[in-house]
PDB file of N, CA and C in Angstrom:
ATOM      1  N   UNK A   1      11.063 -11.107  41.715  1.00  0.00           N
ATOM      2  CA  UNK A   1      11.479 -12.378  41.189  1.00  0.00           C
ATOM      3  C   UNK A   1      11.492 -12.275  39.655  1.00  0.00           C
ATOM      4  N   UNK A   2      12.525 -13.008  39.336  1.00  0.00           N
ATOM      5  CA  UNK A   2      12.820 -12.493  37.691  1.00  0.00           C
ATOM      6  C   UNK A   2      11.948 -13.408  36.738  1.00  0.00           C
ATOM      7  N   UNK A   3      11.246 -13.024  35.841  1.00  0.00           N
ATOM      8  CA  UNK A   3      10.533 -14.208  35.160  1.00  0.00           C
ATOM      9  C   UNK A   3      11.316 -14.648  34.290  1.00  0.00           C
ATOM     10  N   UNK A   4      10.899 -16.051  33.394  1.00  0.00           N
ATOM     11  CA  UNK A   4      11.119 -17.089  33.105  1.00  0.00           C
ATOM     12  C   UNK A   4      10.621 -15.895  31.337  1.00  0.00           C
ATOM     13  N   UNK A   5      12.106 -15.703  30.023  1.00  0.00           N
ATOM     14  CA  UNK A   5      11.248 -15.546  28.957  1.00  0.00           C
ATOM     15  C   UNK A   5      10.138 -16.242  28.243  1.00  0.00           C
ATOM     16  N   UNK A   6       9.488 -15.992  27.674  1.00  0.00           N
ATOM     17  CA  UNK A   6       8.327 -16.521  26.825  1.00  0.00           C
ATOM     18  C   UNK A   6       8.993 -17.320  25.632  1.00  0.00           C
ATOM     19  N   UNK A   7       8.296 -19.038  25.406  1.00  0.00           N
ATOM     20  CA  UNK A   7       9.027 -19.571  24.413  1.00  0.00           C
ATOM     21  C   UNK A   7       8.280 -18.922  23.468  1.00  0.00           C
ATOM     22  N   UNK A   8       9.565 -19.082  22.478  1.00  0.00           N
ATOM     23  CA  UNK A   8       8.961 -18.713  20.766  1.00  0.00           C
ATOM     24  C   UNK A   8       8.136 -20.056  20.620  1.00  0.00           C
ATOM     25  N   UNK A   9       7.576 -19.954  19.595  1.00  0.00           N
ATOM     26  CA  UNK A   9       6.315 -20.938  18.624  1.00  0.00           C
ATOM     27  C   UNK A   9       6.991 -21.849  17.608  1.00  0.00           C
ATOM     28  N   UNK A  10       6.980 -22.810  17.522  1.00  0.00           N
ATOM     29  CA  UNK A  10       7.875 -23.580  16.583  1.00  0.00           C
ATOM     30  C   UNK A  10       7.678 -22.902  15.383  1.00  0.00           C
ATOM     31  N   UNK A  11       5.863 -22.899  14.615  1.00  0.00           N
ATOM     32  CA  UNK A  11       5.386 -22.915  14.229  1.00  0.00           C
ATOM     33  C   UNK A  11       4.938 -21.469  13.718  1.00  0.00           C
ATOM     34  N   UNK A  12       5.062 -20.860  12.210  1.00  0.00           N
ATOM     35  CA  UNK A  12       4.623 -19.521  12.127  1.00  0.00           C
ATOM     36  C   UNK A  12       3.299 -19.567  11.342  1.00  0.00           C
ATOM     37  N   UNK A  13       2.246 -19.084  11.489  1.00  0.00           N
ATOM     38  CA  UNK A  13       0.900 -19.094  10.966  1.00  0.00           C
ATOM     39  C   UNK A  13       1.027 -18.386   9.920  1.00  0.00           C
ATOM     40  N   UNK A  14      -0.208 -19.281   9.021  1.00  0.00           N
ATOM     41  CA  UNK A  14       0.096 -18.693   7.729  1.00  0.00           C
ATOM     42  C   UNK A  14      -0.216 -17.184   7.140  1.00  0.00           C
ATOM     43  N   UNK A  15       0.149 -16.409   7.158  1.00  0.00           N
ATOM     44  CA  UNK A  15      -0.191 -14.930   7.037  1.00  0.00           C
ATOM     45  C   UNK A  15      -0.790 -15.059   5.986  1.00  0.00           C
ATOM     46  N   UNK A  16      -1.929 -13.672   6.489  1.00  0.00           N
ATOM     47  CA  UNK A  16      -2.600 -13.141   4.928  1.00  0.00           C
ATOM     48  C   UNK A  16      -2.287 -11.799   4.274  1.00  0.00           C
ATOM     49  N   UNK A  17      -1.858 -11.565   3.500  1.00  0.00           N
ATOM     50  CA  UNK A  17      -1.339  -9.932   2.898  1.00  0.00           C
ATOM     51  C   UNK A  17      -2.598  -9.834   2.108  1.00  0.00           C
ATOM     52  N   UNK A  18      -2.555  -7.963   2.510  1.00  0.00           N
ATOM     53  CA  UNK A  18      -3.409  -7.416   1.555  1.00  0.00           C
ATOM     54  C   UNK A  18      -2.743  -6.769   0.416  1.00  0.00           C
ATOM     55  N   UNK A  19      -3.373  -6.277  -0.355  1.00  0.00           N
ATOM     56  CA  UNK A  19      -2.651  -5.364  -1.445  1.00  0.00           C
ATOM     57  C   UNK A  19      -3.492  -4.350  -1.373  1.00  0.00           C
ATOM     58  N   UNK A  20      -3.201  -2.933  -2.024  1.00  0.00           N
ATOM     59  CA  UNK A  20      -3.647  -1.805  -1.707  1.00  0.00           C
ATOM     60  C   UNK A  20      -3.790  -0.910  -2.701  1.00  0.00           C
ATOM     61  N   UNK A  21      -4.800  -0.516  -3.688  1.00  0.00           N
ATOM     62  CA  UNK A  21      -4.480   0.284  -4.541  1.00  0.00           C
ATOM     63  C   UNK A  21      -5.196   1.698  -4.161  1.00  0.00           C
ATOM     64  N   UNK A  22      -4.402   3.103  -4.456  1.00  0.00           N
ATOM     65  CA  UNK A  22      -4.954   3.792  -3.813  1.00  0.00           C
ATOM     66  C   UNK A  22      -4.861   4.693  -4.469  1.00  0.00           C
ATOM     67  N   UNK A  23      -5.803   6.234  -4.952  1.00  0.00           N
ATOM     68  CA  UNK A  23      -5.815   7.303  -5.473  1.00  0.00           C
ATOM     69  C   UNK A  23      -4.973   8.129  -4.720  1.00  0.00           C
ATOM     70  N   UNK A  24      -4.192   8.992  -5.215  1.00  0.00           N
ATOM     71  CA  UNK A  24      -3.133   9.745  -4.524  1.00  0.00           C
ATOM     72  C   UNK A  24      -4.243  11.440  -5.224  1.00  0.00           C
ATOM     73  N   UNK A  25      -4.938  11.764  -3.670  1.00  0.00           N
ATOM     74  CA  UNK A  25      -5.541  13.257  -3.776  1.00  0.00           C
ATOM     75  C   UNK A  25      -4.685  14.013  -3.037  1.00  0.00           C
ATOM     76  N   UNK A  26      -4.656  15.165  -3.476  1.00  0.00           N
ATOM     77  CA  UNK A  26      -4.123  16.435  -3.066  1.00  0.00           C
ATOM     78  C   UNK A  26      -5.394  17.283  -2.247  1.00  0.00           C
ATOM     79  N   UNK A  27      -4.530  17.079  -0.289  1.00  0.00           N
ATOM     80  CA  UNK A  27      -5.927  17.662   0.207  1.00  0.00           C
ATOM     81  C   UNK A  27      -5.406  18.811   0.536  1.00  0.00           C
ATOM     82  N   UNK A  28      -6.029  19.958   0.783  1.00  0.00           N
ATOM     83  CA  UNK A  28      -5.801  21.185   0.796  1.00  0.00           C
ATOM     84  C   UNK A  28      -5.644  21.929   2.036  1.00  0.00           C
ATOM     85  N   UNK A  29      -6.667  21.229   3.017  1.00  0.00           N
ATOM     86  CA  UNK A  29      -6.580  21.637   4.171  1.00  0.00           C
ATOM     87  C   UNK A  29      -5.288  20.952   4.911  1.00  0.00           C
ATOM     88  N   UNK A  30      -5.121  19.845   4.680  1.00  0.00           N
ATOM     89  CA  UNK A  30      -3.443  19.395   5.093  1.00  0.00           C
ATOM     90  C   UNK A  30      -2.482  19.711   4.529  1.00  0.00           C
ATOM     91  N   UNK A  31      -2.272  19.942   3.186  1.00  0.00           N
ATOM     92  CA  UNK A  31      -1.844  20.613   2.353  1.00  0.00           C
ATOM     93  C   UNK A  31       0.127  19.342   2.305  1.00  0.00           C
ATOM     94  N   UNK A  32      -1.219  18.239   1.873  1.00  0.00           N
ATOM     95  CA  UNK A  32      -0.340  16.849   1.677  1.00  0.00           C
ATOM     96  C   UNK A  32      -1.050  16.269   0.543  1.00  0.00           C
ATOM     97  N   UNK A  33      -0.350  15.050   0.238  1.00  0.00           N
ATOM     98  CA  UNK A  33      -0.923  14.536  -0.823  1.00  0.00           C
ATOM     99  C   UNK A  33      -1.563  13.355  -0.415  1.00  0.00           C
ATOM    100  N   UNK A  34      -2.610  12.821  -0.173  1.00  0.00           N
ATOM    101  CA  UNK A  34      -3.178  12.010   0.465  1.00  0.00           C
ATOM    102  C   UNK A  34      -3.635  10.437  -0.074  1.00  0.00           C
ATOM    103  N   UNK A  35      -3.002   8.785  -0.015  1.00  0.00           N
ATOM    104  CA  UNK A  35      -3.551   7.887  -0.403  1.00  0.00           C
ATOM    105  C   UNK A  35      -4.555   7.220  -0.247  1.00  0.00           C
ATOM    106  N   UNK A  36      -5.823   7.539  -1.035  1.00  0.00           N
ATOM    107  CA  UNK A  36      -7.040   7.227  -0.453  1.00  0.00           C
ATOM    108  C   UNK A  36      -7.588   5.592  -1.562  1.00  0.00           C
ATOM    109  N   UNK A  37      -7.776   4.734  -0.055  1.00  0.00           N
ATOM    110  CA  UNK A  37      -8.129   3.446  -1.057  1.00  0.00           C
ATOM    111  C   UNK A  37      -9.024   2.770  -2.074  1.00  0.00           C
ATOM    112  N   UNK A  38      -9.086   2.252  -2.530  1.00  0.00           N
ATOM    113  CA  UNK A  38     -10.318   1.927  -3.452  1.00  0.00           C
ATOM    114  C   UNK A  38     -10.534   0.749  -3.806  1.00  0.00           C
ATOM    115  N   UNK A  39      -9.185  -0.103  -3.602  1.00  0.00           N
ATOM    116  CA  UNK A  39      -9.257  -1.211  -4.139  1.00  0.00           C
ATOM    117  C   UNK A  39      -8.334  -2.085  -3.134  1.00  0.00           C
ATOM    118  N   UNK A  40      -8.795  -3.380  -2.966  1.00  0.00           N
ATOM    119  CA  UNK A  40      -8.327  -3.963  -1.816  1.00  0.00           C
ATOM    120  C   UNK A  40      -8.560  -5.785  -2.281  1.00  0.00           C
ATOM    121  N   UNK A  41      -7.260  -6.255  -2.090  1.00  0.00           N
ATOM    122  CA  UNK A  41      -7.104  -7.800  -2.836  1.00  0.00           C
ATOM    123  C   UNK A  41      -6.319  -8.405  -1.763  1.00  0.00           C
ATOM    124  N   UNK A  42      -6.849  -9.808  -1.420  1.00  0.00           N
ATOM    125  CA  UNK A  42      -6.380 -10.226  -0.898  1.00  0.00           C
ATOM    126  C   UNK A  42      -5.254 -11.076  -1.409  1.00  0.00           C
ATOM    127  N   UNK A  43      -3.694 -11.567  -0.633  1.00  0.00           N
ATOM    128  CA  UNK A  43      -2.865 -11.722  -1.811  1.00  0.00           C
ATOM    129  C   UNK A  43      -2.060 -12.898  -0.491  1.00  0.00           C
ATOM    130  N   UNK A  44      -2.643 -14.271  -0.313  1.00  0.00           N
ATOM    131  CA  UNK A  44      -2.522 -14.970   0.545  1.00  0.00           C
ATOM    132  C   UNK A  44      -0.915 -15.711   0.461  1.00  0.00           C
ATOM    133  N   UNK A  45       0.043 -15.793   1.076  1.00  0.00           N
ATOM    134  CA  UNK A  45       1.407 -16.265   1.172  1.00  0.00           C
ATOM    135  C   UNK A  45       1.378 -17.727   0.344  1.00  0.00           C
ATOM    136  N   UNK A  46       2.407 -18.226   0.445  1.00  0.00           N
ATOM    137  CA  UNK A  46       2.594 -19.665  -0.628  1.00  0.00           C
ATOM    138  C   UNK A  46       1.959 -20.442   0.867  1.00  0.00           C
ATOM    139  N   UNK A  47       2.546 -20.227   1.734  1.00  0.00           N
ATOM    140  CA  UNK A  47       2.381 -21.643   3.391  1.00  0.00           C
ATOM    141  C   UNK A  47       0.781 -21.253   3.307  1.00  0.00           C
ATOM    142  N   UNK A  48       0.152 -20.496   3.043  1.00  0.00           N
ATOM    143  CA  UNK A  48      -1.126 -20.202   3.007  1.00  0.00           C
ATOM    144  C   UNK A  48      -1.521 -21.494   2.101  1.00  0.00           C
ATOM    145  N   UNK A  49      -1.275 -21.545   0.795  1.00  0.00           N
ATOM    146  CA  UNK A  49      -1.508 -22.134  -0.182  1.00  0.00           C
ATOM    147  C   UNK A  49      -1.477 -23.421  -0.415  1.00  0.00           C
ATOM    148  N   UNK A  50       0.141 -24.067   0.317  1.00  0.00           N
ATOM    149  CA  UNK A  50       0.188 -25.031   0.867  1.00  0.00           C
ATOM    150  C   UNK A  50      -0.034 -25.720   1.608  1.00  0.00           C
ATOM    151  N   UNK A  51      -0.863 -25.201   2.328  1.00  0.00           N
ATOM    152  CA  UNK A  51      -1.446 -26.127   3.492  1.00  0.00           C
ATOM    153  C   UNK A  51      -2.603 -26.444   3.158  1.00  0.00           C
ATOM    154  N   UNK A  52      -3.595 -25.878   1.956  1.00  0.00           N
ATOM    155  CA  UNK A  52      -4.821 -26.129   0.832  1.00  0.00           C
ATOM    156  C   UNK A  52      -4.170 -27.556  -0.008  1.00  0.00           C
ATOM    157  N   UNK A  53      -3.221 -27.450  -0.167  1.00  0.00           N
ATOM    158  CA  UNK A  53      -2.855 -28.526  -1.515  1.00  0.00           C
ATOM    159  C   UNK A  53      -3.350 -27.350  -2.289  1.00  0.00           C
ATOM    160  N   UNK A  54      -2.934 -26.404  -2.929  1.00  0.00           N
ATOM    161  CA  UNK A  54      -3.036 -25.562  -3.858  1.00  0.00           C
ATOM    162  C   UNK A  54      -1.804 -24.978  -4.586  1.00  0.00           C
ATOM    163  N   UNK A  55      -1.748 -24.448  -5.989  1.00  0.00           N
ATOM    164  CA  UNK A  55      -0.345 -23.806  -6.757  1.00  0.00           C
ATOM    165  C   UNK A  55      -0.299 -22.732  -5.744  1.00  0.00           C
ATOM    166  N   UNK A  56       0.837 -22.109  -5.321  1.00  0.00           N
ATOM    167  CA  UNK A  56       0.899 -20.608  -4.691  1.00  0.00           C
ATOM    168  C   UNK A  56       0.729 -19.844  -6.114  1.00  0.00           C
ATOM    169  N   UNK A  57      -0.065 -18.719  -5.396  1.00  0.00           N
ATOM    170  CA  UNK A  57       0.451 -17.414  -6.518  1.00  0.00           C
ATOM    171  C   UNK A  57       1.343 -16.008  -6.188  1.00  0.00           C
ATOM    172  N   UNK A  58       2.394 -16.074  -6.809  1.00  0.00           N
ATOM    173  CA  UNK A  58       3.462 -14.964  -6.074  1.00  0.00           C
ATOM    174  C   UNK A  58       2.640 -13.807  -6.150  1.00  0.00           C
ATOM    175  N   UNK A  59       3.641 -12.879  -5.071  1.00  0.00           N
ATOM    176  CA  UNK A  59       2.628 -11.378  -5.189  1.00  0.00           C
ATOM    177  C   UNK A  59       2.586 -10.837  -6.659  1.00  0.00           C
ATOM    178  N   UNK A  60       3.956 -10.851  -7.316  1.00  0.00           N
ATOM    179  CA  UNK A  60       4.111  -9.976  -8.284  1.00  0.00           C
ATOM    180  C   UNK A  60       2.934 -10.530  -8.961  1.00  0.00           C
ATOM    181  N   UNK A  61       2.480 -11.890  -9.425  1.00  0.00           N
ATOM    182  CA  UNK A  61       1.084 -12.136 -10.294  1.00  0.00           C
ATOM    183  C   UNK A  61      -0.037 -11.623  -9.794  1.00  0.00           C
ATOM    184  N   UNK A  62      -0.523 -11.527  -8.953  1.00  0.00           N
ATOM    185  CA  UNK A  62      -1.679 -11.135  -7.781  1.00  0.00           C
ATOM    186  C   UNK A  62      -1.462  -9.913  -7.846  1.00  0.00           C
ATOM    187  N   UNK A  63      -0.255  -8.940  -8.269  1.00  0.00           N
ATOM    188  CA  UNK A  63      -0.590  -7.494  -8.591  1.00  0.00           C
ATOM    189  C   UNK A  63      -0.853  -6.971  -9.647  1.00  0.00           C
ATOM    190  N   UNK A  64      -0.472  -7.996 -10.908  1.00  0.00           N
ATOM    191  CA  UNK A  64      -0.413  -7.851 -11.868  1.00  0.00           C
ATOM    192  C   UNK A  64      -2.237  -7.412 -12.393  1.00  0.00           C
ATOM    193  N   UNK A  65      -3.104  -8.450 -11.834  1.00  0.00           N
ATOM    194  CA  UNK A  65      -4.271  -9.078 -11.766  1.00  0.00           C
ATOM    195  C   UNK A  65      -4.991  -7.694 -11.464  1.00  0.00           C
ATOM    196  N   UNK A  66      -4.450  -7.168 -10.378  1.00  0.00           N
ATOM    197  CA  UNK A  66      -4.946  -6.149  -9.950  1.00  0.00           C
ATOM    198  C   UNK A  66      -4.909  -4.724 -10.107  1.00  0.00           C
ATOM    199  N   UNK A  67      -3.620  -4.741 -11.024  1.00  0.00           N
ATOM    200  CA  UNK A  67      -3.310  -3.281 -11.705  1.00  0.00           C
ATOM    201  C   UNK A  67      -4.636  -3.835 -13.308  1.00  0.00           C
ATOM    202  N   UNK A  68      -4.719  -4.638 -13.858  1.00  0.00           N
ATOM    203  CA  UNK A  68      -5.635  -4.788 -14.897  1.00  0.00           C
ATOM    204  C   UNK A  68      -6.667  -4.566 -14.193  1.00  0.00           C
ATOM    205  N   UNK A  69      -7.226  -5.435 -13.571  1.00  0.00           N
ATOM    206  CA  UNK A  69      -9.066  -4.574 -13.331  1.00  0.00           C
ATOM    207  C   UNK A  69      -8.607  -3.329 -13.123  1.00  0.00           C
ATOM    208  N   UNK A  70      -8.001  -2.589 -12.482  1.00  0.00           N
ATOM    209  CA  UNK A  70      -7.965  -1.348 -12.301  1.00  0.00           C
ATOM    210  C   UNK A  70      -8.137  -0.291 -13.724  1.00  0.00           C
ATOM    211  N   UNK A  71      -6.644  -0.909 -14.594  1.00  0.00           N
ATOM    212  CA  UNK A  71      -7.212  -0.628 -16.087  1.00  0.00           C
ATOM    213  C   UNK A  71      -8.535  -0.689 -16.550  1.00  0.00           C
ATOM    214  N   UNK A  72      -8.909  -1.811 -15.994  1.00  0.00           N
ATOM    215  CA  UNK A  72     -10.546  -2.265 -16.917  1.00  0.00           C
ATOM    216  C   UNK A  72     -11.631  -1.327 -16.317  1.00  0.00           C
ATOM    217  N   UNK A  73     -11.651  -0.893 -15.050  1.00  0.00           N
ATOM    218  CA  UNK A  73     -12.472   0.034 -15.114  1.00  0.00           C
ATOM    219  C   UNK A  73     -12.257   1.539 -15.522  1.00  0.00           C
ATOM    220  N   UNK A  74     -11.300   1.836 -15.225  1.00  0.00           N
ATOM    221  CA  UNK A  74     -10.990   3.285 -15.746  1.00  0.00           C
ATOM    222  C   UNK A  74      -9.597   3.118 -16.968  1.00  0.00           C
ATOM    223  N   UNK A  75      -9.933   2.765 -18.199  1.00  0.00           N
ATOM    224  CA  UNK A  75      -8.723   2.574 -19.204  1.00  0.00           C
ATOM    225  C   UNK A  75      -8.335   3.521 -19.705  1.00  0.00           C
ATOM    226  N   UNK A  76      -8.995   5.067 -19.586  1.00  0.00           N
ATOM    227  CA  UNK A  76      -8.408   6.028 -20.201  1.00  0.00           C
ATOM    228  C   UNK A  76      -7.462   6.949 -18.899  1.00  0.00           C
ATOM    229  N   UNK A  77      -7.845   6.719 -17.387  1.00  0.00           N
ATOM    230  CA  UNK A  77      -7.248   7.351 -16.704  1.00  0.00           C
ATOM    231  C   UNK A  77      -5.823   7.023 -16.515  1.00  0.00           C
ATOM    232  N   UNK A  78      -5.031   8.166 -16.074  1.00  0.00           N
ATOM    233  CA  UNK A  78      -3.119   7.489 -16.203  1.00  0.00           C
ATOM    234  C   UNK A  78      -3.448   6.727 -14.653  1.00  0.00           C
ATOM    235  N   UNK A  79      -2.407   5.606 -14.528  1.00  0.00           N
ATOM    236  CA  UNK A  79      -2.249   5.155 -13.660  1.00  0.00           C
ATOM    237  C   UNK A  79      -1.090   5.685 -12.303  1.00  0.00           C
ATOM    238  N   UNK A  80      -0.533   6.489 -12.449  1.00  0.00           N
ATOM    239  CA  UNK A  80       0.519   7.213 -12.223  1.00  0.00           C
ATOM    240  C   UNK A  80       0.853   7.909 -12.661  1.00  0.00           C
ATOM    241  N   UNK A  81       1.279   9.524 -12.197  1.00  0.00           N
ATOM    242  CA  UNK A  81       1.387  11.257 -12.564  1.00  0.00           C
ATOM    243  C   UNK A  81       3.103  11.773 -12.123  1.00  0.00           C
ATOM    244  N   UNK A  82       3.556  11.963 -13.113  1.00  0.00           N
ATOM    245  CA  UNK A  82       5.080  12.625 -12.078  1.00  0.00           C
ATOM    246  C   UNK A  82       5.094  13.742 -11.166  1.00  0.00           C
ATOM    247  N   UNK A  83       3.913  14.724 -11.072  1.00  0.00           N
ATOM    248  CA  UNK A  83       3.807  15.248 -10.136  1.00  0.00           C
ATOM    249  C   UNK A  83       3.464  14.860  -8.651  1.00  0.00           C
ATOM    250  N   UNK A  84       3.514  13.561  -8.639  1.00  0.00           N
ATOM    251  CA  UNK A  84       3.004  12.983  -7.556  1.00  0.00           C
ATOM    252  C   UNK A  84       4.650  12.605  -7.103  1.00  0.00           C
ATOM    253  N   UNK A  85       5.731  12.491  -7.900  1.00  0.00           N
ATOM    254  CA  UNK A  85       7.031  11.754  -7.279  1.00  0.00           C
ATOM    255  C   UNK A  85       7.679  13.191  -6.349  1.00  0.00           C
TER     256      UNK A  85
END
């Protein structure tokens, strides 16, 4: 007997995105270049925001935020290597 499809949801829940900053090591035994994490921000959608009564904050600001602390703890290290492209 053939079933009946599943209704869709009117309604889409408010997602949460992460952001991801990650050291790019060169492992040897895989002999790949490997993204290992370190830093992890949560970076909540605008319908997230709005349903607080709150300003949204777009991703691009919320990365911005997060490439600086990154600066702030290590300000002399490069943030990106062309041997890595």
């Amino acid at each position: 007997m053939p079933r009946a499809p599943a209704r869709r949801s009117p309604t889409k829940p408010a997602g949460l995105r992460w952001l991801s900053v990650q050291l790019l090591a060169r492992v040897p035994w895989a002999h790949k270049i490997w993204g290992l994490p370190f830093l992890t921000a949560l970076a909540p959608s605008a319908r997230y925001y709005q349903a607080r009564g709150r300003q949204p904050q777009n991703l691009t600001a919320r990365a911005k935020q997060v490439i600086l602390q990154v600066k702030r703890w290590a300000p002399k290290r490069p943030m990106w290597h062309d041997r890595y492209r």
